[in-house]
N, C-alpha and C. Protein backbone atom coordinates (compact mmCIF):
# COMPACT_ATOMS: atom_id res chain seq x y z
N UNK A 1 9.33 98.40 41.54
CA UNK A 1 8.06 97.73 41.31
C UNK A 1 8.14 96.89 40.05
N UNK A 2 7.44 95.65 40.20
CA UNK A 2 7.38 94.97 38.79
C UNK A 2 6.90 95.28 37.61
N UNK A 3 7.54 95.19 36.32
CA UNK A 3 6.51 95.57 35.04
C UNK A 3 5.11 94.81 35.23
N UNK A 4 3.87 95.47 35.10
CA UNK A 4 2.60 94.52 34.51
C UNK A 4 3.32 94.01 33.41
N UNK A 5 2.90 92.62 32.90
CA UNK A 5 2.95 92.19 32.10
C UNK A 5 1.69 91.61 31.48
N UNK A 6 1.46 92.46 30.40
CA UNK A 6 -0.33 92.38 29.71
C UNK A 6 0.37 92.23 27.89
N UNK A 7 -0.76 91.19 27.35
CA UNK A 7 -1.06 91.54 25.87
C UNK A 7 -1.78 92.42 25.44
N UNK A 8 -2.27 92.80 24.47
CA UNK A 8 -3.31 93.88 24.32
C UNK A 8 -3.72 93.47 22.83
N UNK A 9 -4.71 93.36 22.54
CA UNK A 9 -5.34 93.18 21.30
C UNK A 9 -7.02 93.82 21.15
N UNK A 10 -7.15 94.73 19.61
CA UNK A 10 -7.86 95.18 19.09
C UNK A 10 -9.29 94.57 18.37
N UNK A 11 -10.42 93.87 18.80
CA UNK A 11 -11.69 93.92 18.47
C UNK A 11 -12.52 94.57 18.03
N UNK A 12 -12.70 94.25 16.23
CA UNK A 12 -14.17 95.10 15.80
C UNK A 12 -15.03 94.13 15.26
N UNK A 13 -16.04 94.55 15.37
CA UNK A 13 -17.55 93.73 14.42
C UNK A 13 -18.13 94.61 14.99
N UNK A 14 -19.11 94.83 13.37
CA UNK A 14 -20.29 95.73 13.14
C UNK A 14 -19.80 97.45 13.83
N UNK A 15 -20.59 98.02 14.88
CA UNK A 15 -19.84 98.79 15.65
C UNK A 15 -19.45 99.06 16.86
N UNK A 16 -19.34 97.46 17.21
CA UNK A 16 -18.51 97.39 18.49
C UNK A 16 -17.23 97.27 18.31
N UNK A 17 -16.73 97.64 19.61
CA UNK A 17 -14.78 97.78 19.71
C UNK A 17 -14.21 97.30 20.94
N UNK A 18 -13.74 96.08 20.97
CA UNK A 18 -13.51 95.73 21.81
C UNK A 18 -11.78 95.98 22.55
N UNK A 19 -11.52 96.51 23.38
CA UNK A 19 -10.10 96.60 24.04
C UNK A 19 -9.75 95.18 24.99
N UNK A 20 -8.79 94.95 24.72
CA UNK A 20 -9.00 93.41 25.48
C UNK A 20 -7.21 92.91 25.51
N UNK A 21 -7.32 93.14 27.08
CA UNK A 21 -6.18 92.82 27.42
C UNK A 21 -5.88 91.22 28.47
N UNK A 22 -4.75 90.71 28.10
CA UNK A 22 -4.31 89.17 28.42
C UNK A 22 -3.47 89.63 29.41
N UNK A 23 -3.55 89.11 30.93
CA UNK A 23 -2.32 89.16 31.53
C UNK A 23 -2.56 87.55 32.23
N UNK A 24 -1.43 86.98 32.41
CA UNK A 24 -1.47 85.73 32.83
C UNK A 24 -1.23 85.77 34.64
N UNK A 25 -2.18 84.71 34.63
CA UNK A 25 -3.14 84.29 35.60
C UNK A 25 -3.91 83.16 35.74
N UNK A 26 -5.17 82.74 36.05
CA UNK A 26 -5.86 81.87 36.71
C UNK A 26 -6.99 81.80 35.82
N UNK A 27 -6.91 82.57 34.71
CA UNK A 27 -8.69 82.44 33.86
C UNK A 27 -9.44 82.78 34.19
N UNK A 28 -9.61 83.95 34.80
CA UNK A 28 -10.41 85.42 35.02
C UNK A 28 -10.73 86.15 34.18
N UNK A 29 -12.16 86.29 33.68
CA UNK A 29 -12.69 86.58 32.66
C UNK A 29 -13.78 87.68 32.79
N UNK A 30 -12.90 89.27 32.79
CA UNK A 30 -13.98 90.66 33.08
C UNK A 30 -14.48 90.84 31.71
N UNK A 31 -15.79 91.75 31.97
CA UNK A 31 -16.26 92.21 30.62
C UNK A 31 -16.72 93.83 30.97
N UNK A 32 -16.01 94.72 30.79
CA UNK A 32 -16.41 96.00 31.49
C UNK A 32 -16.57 96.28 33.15
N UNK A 33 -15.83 95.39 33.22
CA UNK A 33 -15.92 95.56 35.27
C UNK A 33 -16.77 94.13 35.90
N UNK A 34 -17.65 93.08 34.65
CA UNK A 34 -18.51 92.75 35.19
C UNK A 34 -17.96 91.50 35.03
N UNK A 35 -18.41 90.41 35.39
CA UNK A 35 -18.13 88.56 35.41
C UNK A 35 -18.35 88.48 33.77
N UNK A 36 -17.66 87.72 33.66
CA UNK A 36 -18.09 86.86 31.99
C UNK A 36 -19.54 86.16 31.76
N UNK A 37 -19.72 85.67 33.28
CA UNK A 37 -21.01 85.03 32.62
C UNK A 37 -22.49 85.82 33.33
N UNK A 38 -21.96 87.17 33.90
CA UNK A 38 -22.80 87.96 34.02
C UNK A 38 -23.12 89.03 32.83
N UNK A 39 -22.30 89.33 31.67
CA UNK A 39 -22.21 90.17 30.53
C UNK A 39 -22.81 89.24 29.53
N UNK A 40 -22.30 88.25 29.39
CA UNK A 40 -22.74 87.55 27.83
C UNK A 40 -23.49 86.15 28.48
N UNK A 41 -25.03 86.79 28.60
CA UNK A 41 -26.07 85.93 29.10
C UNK A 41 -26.51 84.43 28.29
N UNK A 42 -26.00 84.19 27.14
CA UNK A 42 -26.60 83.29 26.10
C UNK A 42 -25.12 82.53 26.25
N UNK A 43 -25.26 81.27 25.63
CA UNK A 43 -24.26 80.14 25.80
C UNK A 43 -23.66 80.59 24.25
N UNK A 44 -24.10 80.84 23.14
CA UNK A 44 -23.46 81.35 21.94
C UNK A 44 -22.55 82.56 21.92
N UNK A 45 -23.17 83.52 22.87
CA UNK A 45 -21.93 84.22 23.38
C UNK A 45 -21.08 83.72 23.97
N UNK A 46 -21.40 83.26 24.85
CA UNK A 46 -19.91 82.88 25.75
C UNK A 46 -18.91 82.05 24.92
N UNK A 47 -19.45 81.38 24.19
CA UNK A 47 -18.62 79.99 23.24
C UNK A 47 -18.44 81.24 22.14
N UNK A 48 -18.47 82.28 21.84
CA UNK A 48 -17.81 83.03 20.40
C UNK A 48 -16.78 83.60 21.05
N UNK A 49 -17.09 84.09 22.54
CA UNK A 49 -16.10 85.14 22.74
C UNK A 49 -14.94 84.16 23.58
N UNK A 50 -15.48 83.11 24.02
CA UNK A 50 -13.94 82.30 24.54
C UNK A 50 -13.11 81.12 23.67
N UNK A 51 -13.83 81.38 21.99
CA UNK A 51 -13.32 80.19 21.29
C UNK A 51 -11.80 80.18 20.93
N UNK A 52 -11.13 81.61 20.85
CA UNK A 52 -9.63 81.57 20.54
C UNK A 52 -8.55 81.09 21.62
N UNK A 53 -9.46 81.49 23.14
CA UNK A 53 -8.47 80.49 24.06
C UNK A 53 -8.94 79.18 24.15
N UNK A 54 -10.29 78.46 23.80
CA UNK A 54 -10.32 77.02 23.45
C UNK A 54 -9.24 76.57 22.62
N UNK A 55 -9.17 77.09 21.55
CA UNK A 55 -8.96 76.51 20.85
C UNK A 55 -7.14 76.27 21.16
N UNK A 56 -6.76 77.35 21.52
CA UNK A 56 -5.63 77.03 21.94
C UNK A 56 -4.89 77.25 23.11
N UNK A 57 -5.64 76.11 23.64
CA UNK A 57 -5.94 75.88 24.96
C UNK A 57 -5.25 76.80 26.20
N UNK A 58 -5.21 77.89 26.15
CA UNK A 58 -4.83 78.88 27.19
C UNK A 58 -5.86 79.69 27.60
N UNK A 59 -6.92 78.85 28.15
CA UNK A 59 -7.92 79.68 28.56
C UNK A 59 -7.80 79.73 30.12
N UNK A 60 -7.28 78.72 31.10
CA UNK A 60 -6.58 78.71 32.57
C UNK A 60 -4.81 79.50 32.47
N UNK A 61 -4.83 80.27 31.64
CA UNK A 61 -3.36 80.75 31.89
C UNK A 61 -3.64 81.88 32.06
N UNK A 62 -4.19 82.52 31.47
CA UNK A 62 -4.67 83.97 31.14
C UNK A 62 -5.67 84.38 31.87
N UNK A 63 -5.68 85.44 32.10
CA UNK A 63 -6.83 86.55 32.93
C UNK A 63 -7.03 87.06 31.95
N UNK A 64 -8.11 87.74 31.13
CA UNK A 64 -8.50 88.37 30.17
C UNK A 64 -9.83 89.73 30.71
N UNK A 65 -9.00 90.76 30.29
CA UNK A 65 -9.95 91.91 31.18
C UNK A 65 -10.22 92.96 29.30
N UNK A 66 -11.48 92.88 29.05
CA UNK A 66 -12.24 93.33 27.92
C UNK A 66 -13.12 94.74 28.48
N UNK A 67 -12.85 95.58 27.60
CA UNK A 67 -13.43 96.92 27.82
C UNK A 67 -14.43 97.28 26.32
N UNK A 68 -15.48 96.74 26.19
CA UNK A 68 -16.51 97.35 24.98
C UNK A 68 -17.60 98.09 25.11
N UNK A 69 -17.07 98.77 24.19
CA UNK A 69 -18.44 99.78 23.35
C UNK A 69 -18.98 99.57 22.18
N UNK A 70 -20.25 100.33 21.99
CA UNK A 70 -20.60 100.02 20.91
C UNK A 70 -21.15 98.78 20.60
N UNK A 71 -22.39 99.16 19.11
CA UNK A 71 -23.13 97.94 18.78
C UNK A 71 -23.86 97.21 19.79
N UNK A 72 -24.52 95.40 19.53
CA UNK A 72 -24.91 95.05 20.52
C UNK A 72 -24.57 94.16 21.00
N UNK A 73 -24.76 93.21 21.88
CA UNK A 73 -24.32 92.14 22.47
C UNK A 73 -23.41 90.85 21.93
N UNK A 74 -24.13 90.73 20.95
CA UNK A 74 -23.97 89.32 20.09
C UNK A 74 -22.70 89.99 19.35
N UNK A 75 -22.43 91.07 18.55
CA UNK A 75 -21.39 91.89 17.65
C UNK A 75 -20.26 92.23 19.03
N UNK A 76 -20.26 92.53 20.53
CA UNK A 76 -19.40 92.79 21.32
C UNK A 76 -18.77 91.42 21.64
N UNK A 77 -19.60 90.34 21.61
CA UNK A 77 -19.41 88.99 21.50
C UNK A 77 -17.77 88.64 20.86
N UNK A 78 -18.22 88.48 19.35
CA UNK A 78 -17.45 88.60 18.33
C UNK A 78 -16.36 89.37 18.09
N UNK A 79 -16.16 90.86 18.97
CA UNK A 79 -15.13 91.86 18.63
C UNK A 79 -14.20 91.21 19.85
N UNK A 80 -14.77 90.74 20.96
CA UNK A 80 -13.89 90.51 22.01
C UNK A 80 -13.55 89.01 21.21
N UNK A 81 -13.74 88.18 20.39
CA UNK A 81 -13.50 87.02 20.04
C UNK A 81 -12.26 87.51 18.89
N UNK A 82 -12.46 88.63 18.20
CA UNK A 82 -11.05 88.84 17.44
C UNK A 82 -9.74 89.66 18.43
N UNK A 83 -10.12 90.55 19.04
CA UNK A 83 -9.16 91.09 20.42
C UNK A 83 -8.23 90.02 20.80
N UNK A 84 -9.31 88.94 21.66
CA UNK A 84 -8.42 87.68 21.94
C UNK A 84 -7.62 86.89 21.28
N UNK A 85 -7.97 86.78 19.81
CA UNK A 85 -6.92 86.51 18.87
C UNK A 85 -5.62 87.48 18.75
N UNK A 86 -5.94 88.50 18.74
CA UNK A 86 -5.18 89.36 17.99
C UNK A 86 -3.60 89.06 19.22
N UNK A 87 -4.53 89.88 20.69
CA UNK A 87 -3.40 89.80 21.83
C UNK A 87 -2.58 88.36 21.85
N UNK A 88 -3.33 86.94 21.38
CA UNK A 88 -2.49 85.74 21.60
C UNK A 88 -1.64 85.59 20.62
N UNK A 89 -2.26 86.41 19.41
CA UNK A 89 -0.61 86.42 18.43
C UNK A 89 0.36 87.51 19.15
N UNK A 90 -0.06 88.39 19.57
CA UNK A 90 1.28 89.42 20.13
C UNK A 90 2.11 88.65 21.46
N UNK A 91 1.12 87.67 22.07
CA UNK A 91 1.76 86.81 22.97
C UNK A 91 2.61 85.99 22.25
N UNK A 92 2.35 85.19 21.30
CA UNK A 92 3.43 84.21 20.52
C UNK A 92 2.80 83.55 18.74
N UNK A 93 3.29 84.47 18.39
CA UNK A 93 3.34 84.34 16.92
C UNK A 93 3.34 83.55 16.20
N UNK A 94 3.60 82.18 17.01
CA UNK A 94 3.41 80.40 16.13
C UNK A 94 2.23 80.31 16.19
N UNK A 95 0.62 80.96 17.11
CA UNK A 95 -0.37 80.46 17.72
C UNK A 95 -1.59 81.09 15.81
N UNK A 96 -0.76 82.23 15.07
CA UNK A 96 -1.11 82.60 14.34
C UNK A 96 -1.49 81.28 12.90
N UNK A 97 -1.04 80.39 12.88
CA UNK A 97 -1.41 79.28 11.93
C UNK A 97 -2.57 78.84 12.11
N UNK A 98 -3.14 78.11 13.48
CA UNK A 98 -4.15 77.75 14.23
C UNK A 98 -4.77 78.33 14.52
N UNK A 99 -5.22 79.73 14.40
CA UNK A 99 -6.58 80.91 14.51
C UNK A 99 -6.79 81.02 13.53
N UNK A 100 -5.55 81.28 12.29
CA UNK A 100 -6.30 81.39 10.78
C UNK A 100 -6.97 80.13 10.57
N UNK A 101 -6.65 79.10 10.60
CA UNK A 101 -7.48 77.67 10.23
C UNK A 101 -8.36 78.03 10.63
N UNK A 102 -9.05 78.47 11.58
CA UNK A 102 -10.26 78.57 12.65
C UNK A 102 -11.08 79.80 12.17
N UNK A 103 -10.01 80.70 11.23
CA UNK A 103 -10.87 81.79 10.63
C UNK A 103 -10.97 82.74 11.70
N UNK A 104 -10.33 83.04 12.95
CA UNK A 104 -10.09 83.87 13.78
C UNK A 104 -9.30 85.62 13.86
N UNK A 105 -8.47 85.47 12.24
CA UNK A 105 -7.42 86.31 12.61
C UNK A 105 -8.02 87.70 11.29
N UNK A 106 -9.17 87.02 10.83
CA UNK A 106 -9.73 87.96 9.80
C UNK A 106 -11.24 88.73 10.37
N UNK A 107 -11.25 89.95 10.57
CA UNK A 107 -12.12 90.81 10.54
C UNK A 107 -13.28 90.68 9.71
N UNK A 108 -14.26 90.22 10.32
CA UNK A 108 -15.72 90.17 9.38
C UNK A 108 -16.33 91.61 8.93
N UNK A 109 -16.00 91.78 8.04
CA UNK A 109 -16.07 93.42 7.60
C UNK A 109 -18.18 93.68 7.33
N UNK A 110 -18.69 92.15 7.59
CA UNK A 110 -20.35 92.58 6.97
C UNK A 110 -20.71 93.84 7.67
N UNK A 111 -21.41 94.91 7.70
CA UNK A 111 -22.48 95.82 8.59
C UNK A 111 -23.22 96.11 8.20
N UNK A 112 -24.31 96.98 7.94
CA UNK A 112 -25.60 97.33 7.66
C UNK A 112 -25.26 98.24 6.66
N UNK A 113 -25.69 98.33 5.71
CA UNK A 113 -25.77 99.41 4.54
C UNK A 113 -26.82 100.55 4.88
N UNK A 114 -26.27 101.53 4.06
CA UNK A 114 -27.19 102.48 4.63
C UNK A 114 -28.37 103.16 3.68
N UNK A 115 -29.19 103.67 4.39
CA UNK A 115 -30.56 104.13 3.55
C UNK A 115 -30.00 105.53 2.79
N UNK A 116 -30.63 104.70 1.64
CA UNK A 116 -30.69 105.65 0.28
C UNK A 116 -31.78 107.04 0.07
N UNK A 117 -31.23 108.50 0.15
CA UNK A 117 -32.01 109.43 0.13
C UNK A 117 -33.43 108.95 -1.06
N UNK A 118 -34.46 109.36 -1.44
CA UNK A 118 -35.40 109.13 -1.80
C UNK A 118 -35.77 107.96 -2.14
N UNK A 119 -35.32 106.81 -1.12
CA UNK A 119 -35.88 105.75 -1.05
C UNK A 119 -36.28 105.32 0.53
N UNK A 120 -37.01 103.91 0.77
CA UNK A 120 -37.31 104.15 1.70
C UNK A 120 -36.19 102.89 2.70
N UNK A 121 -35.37 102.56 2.07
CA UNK A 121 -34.48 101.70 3.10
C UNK A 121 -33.05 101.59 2.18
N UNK A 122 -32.58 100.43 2.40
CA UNK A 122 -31.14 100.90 1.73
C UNK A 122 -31.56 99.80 0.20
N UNK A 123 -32.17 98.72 0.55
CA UNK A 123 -32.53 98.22 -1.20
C UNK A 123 -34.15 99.18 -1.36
N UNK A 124 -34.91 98.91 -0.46
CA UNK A 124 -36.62 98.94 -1.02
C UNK A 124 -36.59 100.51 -1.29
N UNK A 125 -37.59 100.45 -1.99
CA UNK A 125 -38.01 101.30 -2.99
C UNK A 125 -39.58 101.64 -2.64
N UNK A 126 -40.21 103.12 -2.92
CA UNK A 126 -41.11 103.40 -2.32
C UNK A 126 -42.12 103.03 -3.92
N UNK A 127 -43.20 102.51 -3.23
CA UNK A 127 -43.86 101.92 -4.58
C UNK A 127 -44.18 102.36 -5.77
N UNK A 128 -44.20 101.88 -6.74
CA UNK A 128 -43.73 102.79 -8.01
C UNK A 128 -45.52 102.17 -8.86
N UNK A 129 -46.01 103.44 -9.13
CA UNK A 129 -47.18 103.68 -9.83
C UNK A 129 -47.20 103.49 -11.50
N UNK A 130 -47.65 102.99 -12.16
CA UNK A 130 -47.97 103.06 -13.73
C UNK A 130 -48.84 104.56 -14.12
N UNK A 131 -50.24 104.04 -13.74
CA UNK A 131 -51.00 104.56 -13.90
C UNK A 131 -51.68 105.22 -12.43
């Protein structure tokens, strides 16, 4: 039997995790079992999570099958948008110059800070009396 032949690359933002594997093909685009443009309903999704094969232009070569959890839509968006980077550098390692320009190959580390015991959020403060 033939080897599959798949990339595999790792997606995070916020606390989604995206698994996201490249096998070449026709530009078949799953998102948990479902169509691409049945999962990521908004046109800003679809353009975050397919900008690393725009950009370099292997978005008709590849079948791309994404498995996420976690977080919400717009952040699963984005984790499958670093995945796809990640797997097209394990596909070919020159493609790594042209995602960093694009700011693709770095992990947006922002998330939510967390609430501070005797306060009432993670900056605000429960109102403070003089008198």
């Amino acid at each position: 039997m033939a080897e599959l032949v798949q990339y595999y690359g790792t997606g995070r933002r916020k606390t989604a995790i995206a698994r996201v594997f490249l096998r070449p093909g026709s530009g078949e685009f799953k998102v948990n079992g479902l169509a691409f443009e049945e999962y990521f309903v908004t046109p800003s999704q679809r353009a975050a999570a397919k900008q690393p094969l725009v950009l370099t232009d292997s978005s008709a070569t590849f079948n791309v099958l994404a498995n996420v959890s976690g977080g919400g839509v717009n952040g699963q968006a984005d984790a499958v948008k670093l995945g796809i980077a990640r797997a097209l550098m394990v596909f070919n390692a020159e493609l790594r110059k042209q995602l960093k320009a694009a700011g693709m190959v770095t992990r947006d580390p922002r998330a939510k800070e967390r609430k501070k015991y005797g306060q009432k959020g993670a900056r605000k403060r429960f109102q403070f009396s003089k008198r």
